[in-house]
Protein backbone atom coordinates (compact mmCIF):
# COMPACT_ATOMS: atom_id res chain seq x y z
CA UNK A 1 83.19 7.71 -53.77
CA UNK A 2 84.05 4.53 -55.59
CA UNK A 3 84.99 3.57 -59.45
CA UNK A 4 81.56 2.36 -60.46
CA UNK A 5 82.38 2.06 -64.14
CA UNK A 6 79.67 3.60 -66.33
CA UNK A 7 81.18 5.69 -68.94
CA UNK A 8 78.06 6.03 -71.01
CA UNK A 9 76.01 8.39 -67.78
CA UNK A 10 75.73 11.89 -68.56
CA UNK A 11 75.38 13.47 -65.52
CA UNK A 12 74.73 17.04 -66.88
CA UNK A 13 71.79 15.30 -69.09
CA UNK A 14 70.81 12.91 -66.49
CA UNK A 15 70.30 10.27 -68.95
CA UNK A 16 72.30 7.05 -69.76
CA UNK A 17 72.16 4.65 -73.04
CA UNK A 18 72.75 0.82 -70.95
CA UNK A 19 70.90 -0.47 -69.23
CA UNK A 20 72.77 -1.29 -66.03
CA UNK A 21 73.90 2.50 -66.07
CA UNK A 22 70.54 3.43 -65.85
CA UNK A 23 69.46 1.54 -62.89
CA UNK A 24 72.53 3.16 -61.30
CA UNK A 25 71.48 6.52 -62.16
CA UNK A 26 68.25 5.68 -61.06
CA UNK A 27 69.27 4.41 -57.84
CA UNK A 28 70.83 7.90 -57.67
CA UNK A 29 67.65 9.26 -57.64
CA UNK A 30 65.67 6.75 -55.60
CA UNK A 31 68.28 7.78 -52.29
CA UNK A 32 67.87 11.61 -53.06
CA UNK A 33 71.93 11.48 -53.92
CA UNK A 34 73.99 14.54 -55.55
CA UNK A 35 77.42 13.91 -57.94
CA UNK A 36 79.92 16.58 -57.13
CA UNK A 37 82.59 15.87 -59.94
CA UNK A 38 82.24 17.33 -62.75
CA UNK A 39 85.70 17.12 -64.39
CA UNK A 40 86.24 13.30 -66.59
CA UNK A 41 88.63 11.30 -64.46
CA UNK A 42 89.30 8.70 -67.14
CA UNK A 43 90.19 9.09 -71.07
CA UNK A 44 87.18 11.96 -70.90
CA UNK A 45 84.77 10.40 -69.05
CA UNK A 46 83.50 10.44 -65.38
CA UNK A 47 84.30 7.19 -63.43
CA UNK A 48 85.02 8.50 -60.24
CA UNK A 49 81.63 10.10 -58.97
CA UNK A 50 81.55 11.38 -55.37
CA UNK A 51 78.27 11.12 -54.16
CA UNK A 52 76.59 13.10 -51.21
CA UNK A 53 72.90 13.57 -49.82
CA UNK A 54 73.58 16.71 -48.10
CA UNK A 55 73.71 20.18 -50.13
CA UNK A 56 77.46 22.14 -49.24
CA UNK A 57 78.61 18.99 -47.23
CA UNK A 58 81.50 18.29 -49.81
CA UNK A 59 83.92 21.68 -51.11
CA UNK A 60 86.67 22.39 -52.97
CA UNK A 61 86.67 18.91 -55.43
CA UNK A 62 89.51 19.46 -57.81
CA UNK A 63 90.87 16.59 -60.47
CA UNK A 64 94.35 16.77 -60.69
CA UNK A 65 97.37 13.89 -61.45
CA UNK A 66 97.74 10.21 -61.27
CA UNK A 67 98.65 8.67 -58.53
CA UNK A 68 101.20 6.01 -59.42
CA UNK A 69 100.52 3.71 -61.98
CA UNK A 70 97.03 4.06 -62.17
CA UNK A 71 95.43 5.38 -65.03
CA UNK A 72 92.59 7.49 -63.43
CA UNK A 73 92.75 10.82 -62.49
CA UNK A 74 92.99 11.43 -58.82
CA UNK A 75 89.88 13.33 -56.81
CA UNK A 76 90.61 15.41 -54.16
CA UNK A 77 87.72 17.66 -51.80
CA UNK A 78 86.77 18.75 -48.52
CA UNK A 79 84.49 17.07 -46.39
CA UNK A 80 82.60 19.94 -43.64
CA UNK A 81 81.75 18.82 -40.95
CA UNK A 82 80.04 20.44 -38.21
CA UNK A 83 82.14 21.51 -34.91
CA UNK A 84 80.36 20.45 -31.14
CA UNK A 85 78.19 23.30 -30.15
CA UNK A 86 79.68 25.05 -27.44
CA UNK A 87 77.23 25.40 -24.01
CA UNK A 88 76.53 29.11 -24.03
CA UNK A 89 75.97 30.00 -20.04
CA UNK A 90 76.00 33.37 -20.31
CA UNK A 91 72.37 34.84 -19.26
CA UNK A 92 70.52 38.00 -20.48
CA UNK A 93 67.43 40.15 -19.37
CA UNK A 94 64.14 38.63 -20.99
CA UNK A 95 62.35 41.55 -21.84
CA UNK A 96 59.43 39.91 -22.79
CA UNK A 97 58.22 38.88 -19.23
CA UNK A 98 59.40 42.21 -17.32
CA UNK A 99 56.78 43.11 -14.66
CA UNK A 100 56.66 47.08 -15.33
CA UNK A 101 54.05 47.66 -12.59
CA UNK A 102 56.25 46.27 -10.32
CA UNK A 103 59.02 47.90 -11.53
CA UNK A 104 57.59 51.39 -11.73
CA UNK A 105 55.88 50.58 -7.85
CA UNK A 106 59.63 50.17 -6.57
CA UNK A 107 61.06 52.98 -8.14
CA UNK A 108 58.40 55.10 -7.38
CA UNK A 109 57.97 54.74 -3.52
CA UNK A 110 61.78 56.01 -2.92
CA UNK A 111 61.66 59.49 -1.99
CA UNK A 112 64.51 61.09 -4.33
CA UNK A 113 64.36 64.58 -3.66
CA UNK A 114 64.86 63.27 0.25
CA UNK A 115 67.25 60.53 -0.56
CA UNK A 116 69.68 62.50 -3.07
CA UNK A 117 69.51 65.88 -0.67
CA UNK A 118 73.09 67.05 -0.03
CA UNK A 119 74.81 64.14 -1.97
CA UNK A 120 77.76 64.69 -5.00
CA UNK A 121 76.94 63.91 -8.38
CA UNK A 122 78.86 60.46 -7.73
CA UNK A 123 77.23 59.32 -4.75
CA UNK A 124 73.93 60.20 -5.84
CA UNK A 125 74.12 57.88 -9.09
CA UNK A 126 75.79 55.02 -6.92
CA UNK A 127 72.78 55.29 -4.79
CA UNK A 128 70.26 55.46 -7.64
CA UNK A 129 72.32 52.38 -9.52
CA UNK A 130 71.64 50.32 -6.05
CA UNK A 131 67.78 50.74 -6.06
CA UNK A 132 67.33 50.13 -9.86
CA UNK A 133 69.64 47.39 -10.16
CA UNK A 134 67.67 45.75 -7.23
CA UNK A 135 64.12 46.78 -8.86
CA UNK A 136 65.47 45.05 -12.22
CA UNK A 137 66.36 41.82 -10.19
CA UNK A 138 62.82 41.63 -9.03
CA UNK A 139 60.95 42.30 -12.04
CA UNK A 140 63.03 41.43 -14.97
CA UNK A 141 63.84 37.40 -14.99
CA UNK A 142 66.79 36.25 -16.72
CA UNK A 143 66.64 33.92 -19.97
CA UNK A 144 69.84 31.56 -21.24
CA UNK A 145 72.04 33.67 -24.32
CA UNK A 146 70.81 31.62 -27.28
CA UNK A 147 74.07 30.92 -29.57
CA UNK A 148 74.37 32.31 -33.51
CA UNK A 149 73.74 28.29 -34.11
CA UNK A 150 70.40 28.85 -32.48
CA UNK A 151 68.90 31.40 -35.01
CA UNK A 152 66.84 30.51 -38.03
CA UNK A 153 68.20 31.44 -41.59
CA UNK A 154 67.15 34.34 -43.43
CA UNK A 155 65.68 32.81 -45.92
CA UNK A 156 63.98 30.68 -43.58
CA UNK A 157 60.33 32.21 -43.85
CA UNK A 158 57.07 30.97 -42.49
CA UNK A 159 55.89 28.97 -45.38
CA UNK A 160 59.14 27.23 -46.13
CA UNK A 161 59.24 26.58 -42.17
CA UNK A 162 55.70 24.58 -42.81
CA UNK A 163 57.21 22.36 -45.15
CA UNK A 164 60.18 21.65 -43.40
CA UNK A 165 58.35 21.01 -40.39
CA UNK A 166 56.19 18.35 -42.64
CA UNK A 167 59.42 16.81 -44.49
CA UNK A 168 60.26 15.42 -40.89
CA UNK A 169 56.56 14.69 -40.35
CA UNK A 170 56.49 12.59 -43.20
CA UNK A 171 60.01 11.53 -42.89
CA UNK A 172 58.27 9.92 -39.62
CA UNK A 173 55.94 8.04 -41.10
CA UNK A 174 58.29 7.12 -43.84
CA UNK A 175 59.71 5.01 -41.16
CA UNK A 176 56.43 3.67 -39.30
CA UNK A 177 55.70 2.26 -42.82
CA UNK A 178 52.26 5.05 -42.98
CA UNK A 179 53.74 6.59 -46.35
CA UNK A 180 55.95 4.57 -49.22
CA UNK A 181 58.85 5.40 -50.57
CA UNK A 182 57.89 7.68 -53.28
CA UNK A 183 56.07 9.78 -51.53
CA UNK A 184 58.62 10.49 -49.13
CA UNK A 185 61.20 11.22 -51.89
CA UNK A 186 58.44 13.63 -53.53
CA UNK A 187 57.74 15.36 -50.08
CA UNK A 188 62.03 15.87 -50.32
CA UNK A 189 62.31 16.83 -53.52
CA UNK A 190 59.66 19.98 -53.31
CA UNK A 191 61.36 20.92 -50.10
CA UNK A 192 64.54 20.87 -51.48
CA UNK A 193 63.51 22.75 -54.48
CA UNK A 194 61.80 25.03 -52.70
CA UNK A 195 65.11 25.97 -50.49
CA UNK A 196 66.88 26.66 -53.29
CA UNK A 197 64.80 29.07 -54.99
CA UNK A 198 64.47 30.82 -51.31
CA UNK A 199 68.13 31.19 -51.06
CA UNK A 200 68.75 32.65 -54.66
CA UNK A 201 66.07 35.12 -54.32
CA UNK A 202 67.82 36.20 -50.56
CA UNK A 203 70.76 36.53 -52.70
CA UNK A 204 69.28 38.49 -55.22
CA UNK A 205 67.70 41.09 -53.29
CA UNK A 206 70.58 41.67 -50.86
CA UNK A 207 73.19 42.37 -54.00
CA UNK A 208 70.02 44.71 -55.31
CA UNK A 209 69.96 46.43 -52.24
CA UNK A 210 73.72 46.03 -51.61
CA UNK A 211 73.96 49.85 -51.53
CA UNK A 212 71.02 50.85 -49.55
CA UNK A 213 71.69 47.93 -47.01
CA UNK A 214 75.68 47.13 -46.49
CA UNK A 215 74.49 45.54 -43.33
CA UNK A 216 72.48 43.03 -44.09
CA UNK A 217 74.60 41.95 -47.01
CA UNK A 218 78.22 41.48 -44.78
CA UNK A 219 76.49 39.88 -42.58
CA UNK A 220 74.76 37.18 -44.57
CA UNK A 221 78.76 36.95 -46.21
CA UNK A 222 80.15 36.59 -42.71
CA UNK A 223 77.46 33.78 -41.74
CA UNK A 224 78.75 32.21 -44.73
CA UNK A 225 82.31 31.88 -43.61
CA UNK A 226 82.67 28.41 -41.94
CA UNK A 227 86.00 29.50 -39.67
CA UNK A 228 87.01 33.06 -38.39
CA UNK A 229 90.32 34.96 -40.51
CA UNK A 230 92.89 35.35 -37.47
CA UNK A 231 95.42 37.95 -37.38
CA UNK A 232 98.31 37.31 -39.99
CA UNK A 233 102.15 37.50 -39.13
CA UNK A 234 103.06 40.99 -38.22
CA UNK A 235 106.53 43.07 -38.17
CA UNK A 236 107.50 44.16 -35.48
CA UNK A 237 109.96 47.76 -35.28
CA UNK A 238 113.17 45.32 -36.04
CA UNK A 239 111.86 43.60 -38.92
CA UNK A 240 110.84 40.24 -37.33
CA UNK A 241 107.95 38.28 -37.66
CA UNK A 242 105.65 37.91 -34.66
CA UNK A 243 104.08 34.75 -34.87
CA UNK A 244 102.65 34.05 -31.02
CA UNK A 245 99.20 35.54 -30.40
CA UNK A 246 100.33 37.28 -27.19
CA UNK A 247 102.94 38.97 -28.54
CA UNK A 248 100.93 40.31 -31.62
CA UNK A 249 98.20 41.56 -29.43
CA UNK A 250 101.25 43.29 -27.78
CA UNK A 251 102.84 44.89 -30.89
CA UNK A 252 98.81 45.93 -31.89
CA UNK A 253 98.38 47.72 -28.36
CA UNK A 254 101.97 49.39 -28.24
CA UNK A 255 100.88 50.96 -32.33
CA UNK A 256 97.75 51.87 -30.93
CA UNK A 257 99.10 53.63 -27.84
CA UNK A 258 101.37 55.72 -30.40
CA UNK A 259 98.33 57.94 -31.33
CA UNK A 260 97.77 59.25 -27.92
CA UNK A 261 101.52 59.16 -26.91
CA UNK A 262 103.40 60.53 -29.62
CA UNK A 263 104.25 64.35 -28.83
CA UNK A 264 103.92 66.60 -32.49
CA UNK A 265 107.24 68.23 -33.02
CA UNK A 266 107.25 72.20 -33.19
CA UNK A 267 105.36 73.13 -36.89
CA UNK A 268 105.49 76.46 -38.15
CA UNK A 269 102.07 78.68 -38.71
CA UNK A 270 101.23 77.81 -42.42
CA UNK A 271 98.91 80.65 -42.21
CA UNK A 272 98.86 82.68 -45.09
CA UNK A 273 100.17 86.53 -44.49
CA UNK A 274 97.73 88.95 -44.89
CA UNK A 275 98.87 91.83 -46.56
CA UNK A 276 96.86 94.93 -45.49
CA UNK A 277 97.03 97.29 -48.11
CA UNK A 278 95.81 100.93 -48.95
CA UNK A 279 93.30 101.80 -51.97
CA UNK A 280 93.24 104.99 -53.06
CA UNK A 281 89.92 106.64 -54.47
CA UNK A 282 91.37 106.99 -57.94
CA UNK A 283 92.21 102.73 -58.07
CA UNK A 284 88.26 102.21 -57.84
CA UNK A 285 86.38 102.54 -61.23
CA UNK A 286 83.26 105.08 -61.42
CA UNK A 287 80.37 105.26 -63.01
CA UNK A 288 78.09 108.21 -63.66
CA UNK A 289 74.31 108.59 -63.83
CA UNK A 290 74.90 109.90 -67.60
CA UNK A 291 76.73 107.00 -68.55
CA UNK A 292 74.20 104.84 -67.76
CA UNK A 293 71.89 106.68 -69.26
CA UNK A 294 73.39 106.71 -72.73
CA UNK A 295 74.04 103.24 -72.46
């Protein structure tokens, strides 16, 4: 972010009338940069660029007063960046290399009828938990939990995986000197291009589908969120705010507990009477074969 002083760049157009402006817009281009502002900071045009060369890295850029004396409008945004990676230790069953042969061998040679003769309900299960728990230790290795930072986008598909896999390549020779400049910035370009259209058609089809597939559509709006919502300020019974974290999980469980605790008071039958009443013979209308037949 800087004042670089060229009035005369449109950056909507891309194009600029002096000279010197455009070998700054075309230095732009040459380091794969992208202007966020897109408000005039100074008597209507745009001094003030803020310039990035990541996609979503800068938010929430908003052009509001002076500061001061000065006589340029003052930028303020959000710079993301990207929290350490916790160390996820937690390990799961890796289903992919189970050894059902194995597994079926040491279940199988246990005599059940023999072993579970004469045993409660209880006693039996604890006994058949033991022998398959121990079976699954001895077949079914364990794998490390891979974290939510681990897993590839959904719009991430094969092809578009090939030609991120060769931006780095060339990115690599980029700096061995094997490729120039320009055809690094090309290679960048397509995949950048190509990202974008991938991600507006995952859009599209998940608000098409939105209806059919609520799943798939929160949760591509939750991966979105960068930080989780917490739990606002609650009221307790006296009207205070509970602001501590312990003592709203304790106000949460005591409203919860209400539903199983909470005796119904006495309610009278709203059943509706039933009045039983007597028809006579005469309050039923007849109808005679003649009648019909004259009708």
């Amino acid at each position: 972010m800087g004042d670089f002083t060229h009035p005369d760049i449109s950056c909507e157009d891309h194009i600029a009338r002096k000279a010197q402006c455009r070998r700054f817009l075309q230095s732009i281009n040459d380091n794969i940069l992208m202007q966020v502002v897109q408000a005039p900071t100074r008597k209507g045009a745009l001094l003030d660029p803020v310039l990035t060369n990541k996609e979503g890295l800068v938010e929430d850029v908003k052009v509001g007063s002076r500061l001061g004396c000065s006589d340029h409008e003052m930028v303020e945004f959000r710079i993301l960046r990207e929290g350490s990676r916790a160390i996820s230790r937690i390990k799961t069953l890796d289903l992919r290399r189970v050894t059902f042969a194995l597994f079926k061998e040491l279940l199988g040679g246990i005599p059940w009828a023999r072993a579970l003769e004469g045993r409660e309900v209880q006693e039996s299960w604890s006994l058949f938990k033991h022998h398959f728990l121990h079976a699954q230790e001895r077949c079914n290795p364990l794998r490390k939990k891979s974290s939510k930072g681990d897993r590839r986008p959904a719009w991430l598909y094969k092809e578009l995986l090939a030609e991120l896999r060769w931006k780095r390549k060339v990115h690599g020779m980029w700096k061995e000197g094997q490729v120039t400049w320009e055809e690094h910035r090309n290679v960048v370009r397509a995949y950048r291009d190509a990202t974008r259209i991938a991600k507006a058609h995952l859009e599209l089809k998940l608000a098409r589908d939105v209806r059919n597939n609520k799943k798939s559509f929160l949760n591509y709006i939750s991966s979105k969120r960068k930080a989780r919502d917490n739990v606002g300020r609650l009221l307790n019974e006296v009207g205070v705010l509970v602001i501590e974290d312990a003592e709203k999980a304790e106000l949460l469980n005591a409203c919860f507990a209400t539903v199983f605790s909470t005796k119904a008071g006495p309610q009278e039958s709203q059943a509706p009477e039933v009045r039983e009443e007597a028809y006579r013979e005469d309050d039923f209308l007849l109808v005679e074969e003649d009648c019909v037949r004259d009708r």
